[in-house]
N, C-alpha and C. Protein backbone atom coordinates (compact mmCIF):
# COMPACT_ATOMS: atom_id res chain seq x y z
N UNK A 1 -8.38 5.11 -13.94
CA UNK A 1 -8.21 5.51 -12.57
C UNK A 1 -9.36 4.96 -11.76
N UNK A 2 -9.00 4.22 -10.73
CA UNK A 2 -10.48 3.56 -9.77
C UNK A 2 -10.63 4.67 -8.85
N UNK A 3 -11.55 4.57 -8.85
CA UNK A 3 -11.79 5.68 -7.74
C UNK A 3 -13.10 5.07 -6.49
N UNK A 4 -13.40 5.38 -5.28
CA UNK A 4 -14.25 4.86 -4.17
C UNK A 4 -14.00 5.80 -2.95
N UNK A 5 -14.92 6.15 -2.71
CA UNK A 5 -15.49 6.42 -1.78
C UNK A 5 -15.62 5.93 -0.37
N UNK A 6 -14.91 6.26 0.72
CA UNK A 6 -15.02 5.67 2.24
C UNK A 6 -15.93 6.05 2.62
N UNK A 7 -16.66 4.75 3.02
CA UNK A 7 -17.66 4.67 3.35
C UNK A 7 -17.66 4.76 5.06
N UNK A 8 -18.26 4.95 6.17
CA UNK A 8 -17.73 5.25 7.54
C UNK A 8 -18.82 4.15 8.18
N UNK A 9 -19.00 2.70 7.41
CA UNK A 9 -20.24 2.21 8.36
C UNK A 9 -19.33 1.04 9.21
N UNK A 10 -19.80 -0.01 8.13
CA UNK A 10 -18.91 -1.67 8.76
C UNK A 10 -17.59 -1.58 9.16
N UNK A 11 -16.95 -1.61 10.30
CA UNK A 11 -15.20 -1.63 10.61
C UNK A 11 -15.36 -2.99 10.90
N UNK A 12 -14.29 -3.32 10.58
CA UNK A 12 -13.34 -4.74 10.63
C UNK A 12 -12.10 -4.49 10.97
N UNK A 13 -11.36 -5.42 11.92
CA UNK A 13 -9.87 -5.38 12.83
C UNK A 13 -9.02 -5.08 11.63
N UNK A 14 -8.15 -4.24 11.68
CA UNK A 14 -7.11 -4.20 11.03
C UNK A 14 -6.42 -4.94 10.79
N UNK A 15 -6.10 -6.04 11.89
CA UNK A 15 -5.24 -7.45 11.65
C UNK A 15 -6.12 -8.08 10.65
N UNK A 16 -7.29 -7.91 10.25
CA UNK A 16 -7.48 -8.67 8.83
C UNK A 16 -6.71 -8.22 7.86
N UNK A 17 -6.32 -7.32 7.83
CA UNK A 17 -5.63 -6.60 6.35
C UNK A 17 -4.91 -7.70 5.81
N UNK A 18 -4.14 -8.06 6.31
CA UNK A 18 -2.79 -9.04 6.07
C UNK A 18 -2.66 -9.52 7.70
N UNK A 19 -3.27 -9.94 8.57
CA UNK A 19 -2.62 -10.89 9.67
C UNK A 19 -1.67 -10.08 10.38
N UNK A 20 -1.59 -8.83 10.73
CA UNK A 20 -0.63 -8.20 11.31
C UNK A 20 -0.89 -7.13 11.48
N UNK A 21 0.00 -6.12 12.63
CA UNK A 21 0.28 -5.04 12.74
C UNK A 21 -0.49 -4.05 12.30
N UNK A 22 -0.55 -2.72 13.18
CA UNK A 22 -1.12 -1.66 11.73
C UNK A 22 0.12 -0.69 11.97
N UNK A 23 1.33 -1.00 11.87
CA UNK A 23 2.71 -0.03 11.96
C UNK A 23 2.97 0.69 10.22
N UNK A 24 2.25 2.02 10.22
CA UNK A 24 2.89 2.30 8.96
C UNK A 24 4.51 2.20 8.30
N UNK A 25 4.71 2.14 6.76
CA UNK A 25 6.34 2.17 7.15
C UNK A 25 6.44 4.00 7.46
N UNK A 26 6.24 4.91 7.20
CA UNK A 26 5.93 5.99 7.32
C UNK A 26 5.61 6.84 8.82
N UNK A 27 6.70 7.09 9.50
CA UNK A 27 6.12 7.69 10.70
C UNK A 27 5.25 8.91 11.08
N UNK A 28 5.22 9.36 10.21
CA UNK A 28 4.63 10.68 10.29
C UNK A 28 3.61 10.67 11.14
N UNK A 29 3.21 11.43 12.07
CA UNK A 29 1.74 11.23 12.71
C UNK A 29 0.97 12.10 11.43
N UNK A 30 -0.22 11.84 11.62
CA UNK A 30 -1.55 12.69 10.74
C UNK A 30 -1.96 13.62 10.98
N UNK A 31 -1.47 14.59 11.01
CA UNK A 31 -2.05 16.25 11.56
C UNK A 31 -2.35 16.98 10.92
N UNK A 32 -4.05 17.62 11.18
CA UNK A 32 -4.41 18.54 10.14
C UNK A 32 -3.85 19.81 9.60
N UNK A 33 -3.76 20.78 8.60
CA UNK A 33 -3.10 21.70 8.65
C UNK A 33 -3.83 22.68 9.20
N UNK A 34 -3.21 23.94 9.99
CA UNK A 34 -3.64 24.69 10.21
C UNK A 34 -4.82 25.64 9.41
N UNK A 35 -5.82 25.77 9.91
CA UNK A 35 -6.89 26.53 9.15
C UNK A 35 -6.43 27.71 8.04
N UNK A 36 -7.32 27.67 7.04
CA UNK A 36 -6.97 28.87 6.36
C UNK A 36 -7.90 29.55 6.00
N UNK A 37 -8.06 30.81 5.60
CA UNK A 37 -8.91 32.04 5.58
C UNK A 37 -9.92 30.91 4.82
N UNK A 38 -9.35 30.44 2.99
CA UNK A 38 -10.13 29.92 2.50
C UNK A 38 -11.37 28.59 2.53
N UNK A 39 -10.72 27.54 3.39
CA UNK A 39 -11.29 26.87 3.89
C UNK A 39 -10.47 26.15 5.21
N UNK A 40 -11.05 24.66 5.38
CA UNK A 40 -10.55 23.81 6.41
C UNK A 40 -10.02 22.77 5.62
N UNK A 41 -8.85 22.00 6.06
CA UNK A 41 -8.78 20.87 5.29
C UNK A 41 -8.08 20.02 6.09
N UNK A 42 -8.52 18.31 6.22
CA UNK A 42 -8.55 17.48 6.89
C UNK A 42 -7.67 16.53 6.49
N UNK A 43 -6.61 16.37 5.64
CA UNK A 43 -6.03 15.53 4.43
C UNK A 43 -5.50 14.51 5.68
N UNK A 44 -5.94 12.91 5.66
CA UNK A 44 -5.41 11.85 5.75
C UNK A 44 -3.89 11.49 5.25
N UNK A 45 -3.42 10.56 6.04
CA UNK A 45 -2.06 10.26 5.97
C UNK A 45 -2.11 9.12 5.13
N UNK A 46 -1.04 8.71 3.99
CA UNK A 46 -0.89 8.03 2.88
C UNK A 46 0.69 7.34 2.98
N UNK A 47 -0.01 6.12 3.90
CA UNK A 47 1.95 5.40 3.53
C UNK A 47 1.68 3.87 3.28
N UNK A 48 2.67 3.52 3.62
CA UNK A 48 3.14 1.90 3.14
C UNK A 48 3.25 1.34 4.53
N UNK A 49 2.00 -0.13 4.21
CA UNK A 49 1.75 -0.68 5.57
C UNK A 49 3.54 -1.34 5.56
N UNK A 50 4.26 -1.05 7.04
CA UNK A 50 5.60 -1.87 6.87
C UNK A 50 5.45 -3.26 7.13
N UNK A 51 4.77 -3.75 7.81
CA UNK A 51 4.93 -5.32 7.48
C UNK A 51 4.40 -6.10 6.32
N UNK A 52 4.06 -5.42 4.99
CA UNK A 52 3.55 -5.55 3.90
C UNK A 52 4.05 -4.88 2.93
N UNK A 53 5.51 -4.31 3.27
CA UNK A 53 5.98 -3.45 2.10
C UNK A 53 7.11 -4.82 1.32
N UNK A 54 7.44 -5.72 2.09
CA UNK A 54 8.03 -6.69 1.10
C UNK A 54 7.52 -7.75 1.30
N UNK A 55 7.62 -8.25 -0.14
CA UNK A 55 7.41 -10.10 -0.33
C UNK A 55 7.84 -10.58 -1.32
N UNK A 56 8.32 -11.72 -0.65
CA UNK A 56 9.32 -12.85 -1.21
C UNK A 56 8.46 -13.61 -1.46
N UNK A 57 8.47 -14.64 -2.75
CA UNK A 57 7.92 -15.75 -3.27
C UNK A 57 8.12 -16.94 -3.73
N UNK A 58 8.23 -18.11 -3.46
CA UNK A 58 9.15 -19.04 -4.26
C UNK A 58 8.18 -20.40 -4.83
N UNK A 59 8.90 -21.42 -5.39
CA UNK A 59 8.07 -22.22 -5.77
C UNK A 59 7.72 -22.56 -4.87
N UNK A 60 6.57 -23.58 -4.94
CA UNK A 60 5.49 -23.51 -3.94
C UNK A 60 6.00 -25.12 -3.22
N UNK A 61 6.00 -24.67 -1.48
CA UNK A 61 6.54 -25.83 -0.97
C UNK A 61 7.91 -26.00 -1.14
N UNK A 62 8.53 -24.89 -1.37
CA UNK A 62 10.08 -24.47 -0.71
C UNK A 62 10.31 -23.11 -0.21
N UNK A 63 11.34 -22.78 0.29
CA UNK A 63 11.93 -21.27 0.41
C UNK A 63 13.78 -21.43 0.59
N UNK A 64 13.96 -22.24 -0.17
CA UNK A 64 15.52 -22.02 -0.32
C UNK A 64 16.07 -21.16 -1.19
N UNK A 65 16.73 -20.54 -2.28
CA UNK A 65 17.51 -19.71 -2.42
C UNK A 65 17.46 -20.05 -4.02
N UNK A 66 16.85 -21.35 -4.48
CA UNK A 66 16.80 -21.79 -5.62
C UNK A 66 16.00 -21.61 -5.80
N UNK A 67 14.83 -21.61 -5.26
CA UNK A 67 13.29 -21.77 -5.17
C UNK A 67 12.46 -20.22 -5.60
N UNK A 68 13.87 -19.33 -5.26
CA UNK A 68 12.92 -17.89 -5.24
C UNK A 68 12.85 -17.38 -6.52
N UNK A 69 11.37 -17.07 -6.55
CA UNK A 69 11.12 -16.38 -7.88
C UNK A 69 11.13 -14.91 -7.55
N UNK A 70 10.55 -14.31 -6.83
CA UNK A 70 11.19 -12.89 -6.48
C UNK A 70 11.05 -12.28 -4.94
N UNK A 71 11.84 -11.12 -5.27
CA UNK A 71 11.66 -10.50 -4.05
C UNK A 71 10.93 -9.19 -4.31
N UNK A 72 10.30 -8.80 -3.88
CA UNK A 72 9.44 -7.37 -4.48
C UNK A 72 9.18 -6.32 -3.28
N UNK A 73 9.17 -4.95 -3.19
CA UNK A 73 8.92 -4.11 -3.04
C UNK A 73 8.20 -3.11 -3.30
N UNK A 74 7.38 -2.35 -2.44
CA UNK A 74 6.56 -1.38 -2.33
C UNK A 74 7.78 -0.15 -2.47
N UNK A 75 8.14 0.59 -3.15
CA UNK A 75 8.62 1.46 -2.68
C UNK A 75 8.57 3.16 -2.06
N UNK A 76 7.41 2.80 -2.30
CA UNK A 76 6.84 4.24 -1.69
C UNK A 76 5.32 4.84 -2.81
N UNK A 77 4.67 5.63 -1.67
CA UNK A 77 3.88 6.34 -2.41
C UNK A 77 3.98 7.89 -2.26
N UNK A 78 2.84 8.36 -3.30
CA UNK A 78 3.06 9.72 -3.78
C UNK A 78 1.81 10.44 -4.27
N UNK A 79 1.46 11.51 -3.82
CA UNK A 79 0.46 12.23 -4.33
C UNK A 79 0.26 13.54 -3.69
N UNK A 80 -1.21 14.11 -3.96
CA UNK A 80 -1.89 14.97 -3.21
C UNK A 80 -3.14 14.89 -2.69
N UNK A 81 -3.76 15.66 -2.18
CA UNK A 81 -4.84 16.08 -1.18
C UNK A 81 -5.66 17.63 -1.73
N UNK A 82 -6.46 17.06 -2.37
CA UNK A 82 -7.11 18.72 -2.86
C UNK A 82 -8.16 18.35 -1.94
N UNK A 83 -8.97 19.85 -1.55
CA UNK A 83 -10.02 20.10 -1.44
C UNK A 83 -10.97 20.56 -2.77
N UNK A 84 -12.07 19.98 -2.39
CA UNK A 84 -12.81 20.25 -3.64
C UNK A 84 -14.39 20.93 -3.06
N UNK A 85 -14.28 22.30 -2.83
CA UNK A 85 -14.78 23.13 -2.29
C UNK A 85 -16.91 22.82 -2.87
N UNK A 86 -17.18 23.05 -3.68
CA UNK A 86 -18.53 22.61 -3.52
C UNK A 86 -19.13 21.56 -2.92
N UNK A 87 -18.48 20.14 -3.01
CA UNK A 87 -18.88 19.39 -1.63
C UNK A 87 -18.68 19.09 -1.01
N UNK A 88 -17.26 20.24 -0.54
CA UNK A 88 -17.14 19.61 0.93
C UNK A 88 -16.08 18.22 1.38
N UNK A 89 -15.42 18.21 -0.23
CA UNK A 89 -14.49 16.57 0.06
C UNK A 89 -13.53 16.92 -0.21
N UNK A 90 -13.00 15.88 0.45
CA UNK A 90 -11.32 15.78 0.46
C UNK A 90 -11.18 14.96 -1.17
N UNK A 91 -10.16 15.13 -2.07
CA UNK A 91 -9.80 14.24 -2.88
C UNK A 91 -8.38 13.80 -3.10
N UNK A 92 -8.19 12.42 -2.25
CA UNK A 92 -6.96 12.23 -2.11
C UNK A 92 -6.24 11.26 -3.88
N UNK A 93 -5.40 11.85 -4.21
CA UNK A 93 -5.17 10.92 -5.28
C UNK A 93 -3.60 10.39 -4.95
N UNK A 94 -3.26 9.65 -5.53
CA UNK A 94 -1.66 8.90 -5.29
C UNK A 94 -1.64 7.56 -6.23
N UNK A 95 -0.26 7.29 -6.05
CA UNK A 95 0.20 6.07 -6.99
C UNK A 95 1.23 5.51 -6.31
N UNK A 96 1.62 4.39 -6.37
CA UNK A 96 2.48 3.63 -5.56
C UNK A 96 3.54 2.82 -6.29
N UNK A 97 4.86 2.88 -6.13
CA UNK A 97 5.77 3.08 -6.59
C UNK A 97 6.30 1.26 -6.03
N UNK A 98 6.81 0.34 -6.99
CA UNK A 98 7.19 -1.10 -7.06
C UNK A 98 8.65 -1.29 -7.31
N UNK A 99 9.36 -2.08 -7.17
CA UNK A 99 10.27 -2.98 -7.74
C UNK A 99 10.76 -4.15 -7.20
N UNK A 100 11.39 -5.46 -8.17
CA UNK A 100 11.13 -6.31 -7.91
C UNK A 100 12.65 -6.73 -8.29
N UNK A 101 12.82 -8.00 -8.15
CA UNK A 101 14.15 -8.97 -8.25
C UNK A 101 13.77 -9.48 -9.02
N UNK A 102 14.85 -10.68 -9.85
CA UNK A 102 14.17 -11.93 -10.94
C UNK A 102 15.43 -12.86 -10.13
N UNK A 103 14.30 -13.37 -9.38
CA UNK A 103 14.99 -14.65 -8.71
C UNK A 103 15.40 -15.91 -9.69
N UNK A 104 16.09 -16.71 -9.05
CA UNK A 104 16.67 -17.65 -9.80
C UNK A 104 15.64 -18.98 -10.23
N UNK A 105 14.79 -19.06 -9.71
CA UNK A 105 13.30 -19.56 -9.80
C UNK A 105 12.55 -19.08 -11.38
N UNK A 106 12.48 -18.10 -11.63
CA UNK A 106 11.81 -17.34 -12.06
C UNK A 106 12.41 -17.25 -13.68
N UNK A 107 13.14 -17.21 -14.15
CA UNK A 107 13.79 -17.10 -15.52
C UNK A 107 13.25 -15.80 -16.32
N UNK A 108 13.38 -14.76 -15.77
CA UNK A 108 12.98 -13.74 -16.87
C UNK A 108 11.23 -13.53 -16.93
N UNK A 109 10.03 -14.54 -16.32
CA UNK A 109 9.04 -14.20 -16.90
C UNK A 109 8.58 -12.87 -16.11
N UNK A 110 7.46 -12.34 -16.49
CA UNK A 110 6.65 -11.40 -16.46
C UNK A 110 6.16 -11.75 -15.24
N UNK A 111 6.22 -11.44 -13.57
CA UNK A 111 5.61 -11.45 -12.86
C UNK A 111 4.40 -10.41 -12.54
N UNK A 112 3.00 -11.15 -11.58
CA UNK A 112 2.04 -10.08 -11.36
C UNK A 112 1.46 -10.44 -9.93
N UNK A 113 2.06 -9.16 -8.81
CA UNK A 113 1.67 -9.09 -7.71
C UNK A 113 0.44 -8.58 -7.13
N UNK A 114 -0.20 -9.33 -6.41
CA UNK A 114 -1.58 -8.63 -5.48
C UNK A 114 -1.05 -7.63 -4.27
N UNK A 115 -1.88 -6.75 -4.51
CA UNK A 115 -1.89 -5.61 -3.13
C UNK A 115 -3.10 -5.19 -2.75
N UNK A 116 -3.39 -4.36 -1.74
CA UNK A 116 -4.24 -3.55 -1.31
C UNK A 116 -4.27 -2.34 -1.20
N UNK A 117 -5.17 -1.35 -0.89
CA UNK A 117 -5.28 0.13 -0.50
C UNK A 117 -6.05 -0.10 0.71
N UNK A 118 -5.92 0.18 1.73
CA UNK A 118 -7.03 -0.04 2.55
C UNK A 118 -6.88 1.50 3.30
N UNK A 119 -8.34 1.69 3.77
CA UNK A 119 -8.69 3.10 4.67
C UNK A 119 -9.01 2.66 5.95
N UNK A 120 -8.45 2.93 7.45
CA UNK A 120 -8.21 2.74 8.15
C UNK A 120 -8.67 3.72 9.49
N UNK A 121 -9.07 3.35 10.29
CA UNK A 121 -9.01 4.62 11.49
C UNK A 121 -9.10 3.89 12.56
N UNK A 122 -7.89 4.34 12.98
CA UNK A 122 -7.48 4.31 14.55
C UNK A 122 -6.93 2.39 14.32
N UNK A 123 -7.67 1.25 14.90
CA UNK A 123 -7.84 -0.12 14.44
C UNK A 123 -8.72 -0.70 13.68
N UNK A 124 -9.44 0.15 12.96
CA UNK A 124 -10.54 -0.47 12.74
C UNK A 124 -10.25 0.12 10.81
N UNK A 125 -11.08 -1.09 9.71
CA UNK A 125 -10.91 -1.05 8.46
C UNK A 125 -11.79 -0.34 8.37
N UNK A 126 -12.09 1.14 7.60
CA UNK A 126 -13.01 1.58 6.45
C UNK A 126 -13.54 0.88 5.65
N UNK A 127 -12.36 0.60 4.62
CA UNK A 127 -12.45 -0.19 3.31
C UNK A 127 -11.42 -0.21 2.78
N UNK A 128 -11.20 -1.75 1.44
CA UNK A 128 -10.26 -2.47 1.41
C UNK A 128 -10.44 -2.74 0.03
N UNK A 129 -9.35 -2.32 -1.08
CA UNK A 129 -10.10 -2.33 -2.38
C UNK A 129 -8.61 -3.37 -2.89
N UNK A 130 -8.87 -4.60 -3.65
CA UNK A 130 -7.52 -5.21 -3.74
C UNK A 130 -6.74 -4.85 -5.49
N UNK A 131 -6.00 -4.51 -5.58
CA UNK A 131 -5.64 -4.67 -6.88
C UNK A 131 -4.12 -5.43 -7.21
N UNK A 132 -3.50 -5.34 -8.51
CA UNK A 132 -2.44 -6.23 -8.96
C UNK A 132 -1.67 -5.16 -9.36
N UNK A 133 -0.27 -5.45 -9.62
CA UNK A 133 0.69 -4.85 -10.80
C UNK A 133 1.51 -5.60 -11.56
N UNK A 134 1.85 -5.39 -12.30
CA UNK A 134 2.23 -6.47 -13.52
C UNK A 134 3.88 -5.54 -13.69
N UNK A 135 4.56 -6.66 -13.14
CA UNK A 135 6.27 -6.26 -13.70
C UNK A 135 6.85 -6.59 -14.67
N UNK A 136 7.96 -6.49 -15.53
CA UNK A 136 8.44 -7.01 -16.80
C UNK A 136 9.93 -6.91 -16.74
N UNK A 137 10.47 -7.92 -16.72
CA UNK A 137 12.12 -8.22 -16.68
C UNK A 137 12.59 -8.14 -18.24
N UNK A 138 13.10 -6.86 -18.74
CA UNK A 138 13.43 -6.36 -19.93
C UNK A 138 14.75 -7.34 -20.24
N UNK A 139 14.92 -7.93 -21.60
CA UNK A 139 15.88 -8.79 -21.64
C UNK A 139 16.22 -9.70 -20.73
N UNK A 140 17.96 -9.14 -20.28
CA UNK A 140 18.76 -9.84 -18.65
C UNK A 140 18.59 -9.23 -17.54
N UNK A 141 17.36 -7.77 -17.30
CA UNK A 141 17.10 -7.20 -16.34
C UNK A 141 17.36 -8.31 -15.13
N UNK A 142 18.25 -7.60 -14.43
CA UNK A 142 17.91 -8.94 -12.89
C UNK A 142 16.68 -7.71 -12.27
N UNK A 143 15.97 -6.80 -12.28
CA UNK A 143 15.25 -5.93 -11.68
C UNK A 143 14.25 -5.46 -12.46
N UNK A 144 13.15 -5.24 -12.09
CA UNK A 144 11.96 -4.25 -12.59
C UNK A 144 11.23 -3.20 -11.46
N UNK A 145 11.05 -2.36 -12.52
CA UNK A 145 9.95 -1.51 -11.83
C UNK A 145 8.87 -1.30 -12.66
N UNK A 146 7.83 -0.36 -11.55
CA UNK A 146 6.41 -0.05 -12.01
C UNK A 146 5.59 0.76 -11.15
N UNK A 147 5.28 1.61 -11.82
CA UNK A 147 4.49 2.71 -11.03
C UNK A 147 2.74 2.17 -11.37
N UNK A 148 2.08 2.40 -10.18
CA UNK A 148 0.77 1.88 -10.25
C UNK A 148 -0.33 2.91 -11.02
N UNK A 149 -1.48 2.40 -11.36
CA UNK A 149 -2.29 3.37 -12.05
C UNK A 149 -2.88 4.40 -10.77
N UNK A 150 -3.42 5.66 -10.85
CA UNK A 150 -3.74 6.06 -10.04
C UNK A 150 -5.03 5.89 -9.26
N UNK A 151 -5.00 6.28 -8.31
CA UNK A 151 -6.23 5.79 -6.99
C UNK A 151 -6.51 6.99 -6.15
N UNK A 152 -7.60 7.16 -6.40
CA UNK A 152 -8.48 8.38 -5.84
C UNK A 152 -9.26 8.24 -4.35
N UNK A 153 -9.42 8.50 -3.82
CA UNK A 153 -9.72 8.48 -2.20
C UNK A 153 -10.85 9.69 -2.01
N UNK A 154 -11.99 9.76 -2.15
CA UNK A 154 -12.69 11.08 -1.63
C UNK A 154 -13.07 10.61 -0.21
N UNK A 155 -12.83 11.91 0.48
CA UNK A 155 -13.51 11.95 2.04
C UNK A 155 -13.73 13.06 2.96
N UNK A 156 -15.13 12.96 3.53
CA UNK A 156 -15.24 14.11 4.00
C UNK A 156 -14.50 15.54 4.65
N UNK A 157 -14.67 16.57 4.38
CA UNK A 157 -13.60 17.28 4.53
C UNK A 157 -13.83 18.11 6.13
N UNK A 158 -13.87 16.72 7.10
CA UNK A 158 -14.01 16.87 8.44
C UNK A 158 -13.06 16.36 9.28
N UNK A 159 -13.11 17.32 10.77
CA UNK A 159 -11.66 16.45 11.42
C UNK A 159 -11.78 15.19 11.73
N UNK A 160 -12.76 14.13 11.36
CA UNK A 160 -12.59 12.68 11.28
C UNK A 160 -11.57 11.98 10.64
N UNK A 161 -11.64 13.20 9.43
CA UNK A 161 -10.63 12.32 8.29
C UNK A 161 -8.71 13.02 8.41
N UNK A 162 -8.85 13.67 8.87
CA UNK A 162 -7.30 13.94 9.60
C UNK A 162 -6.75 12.59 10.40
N UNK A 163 -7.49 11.96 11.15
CA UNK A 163 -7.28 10.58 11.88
C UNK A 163 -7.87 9.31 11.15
N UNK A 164 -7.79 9.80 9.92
CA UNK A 164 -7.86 8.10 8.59
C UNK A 164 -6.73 8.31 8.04
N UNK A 165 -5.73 7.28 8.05
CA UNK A 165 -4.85 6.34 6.80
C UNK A 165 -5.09 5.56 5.66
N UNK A 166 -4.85 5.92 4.85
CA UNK A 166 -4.69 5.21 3.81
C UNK A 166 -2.86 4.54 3.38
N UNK A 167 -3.22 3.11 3.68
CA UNK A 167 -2.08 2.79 3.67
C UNK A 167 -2.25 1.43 2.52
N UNK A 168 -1.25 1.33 2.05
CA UNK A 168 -1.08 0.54 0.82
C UNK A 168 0.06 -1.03 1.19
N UNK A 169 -0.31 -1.90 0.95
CA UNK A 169 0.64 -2.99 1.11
C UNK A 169 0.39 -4.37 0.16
N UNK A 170 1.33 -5.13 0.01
CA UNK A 170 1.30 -6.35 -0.75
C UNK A 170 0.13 -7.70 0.14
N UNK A 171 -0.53 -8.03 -0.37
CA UNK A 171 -1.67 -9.05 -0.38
C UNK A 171 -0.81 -10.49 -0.27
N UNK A 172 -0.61 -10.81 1.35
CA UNK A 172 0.62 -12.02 1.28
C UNK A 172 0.01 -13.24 2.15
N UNK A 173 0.35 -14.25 2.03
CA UNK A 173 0.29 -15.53 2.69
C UNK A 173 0.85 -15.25 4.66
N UNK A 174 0.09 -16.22 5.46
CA UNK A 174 0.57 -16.36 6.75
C UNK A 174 2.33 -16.50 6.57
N UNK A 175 2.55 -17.68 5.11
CA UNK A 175 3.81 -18.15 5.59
C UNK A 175 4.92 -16.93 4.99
N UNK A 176 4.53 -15.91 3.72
CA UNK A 176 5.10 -15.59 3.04
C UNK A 176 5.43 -13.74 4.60
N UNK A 177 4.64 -13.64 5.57
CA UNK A 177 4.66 -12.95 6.68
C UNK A 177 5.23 -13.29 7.43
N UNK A 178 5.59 -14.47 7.42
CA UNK A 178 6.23 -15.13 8.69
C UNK A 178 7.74 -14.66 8.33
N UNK A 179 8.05 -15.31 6.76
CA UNK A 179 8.94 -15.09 6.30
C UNK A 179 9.74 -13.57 6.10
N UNK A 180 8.47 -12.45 5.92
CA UNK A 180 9.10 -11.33 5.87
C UNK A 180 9.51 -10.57 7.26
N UNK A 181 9.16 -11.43 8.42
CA UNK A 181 9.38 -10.99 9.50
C UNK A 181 10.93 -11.56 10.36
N UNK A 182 11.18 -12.55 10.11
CA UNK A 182 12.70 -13.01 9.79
C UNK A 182 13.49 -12.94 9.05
N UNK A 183 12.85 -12.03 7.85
CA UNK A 183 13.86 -12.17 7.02
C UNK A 183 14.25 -10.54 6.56
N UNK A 184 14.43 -9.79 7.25
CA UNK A 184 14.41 -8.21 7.03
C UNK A 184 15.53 -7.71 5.97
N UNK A 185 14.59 -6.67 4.99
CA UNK A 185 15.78 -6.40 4.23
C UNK A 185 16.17 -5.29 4.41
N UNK A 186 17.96 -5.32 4.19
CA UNK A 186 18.20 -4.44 3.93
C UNK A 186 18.37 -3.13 3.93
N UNK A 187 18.66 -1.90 4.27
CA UNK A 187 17.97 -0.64 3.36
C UNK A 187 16.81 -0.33 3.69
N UNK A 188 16.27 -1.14 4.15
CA UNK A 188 14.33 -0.97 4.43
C UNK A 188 14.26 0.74 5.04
């Protein structure tokens, strides 16, 4: 389990994340819960950046229909928000939920996608931790899935952190963005 700490110093534009947007796929606004006898708690909002929840890939220096090795998906994340009463922190944990295509490109191998977690407030980056997931096309699977290892988030358990996101998305190319922006799937 990785775990890190938001740090509240250096911000950087959010359009660094991936070159785009900061539109969660997730509308929810971030609102703290109402106080309780026992304590206060500030729990941050946890979704899937949407212009980074899909990507398409193909051999390199095409995008025709032959060319594609997959199409992949974020499909959601999942967790909780404890308070952890002696110091005062939030501990957000979650895991993020994948699946993928086996394009005609691709023949069955074992693909492994880059993503991010990044912590966010308002436009500006917290921090940006990158990791991979590794899919496996069982036999003639035309599909895989994969649930990610888990990822821990501590943060102060102040109303600062009611207005931080933690949002999760695929680690993609200008062109492979361009592409997911014309090319909408589906179901999304």
């Amino acid at each position: 389990m990785k775990q890190f700490t938001a740090p509240l110093l250096s911000l950087i534009s959010l359009a660094a994340i991936a070159g785009c947007a900061s539109t969660p796929a997730s509308s929810t606004p971030a609102t703290p819960p109402p106080p309780t006898a026992a304590a206060q708690e500030y729990c941050p909002q946890v979704a899937v950046l949407q212009q980074t929840q899909v990507r398409t890939t193909f051999l390199p220096g095409r995008s025709d229909v032959a060319a594609q090795i997959t199409t992949a998906r974020i499909t959601g994340v999942a967790g909780a928000c404890d308070l952890k009463k002696k110091k005062n922190l939030l501990e957000v944990k979650f895991q993020a939920g994948f699946a993928a295509s086996n394009g005609p490109a691709n023949q069955g191998a074992a693909i492994t996608l880059p993503y991010f977690v990044a912590i966010t407030q308002g436009d500006s980056v917290i921090s940006k931790t990158d990791y991979s997931i590794a899919l496996t096309f069982n036999g003639n699977a035309s599909t895989a899935q994969a649930t990610s290892k888990p990822v821990t988030v501590e943060l102060p358990n102040t109303p600062d952190s009611a207005t931080i996101q933690i949002l999760v998305g695929f680690e993609m190319t200008q062109d492979e963005l361009n592409y997911a922006a014309t090319h909408p799937v589906i179901g999304q």
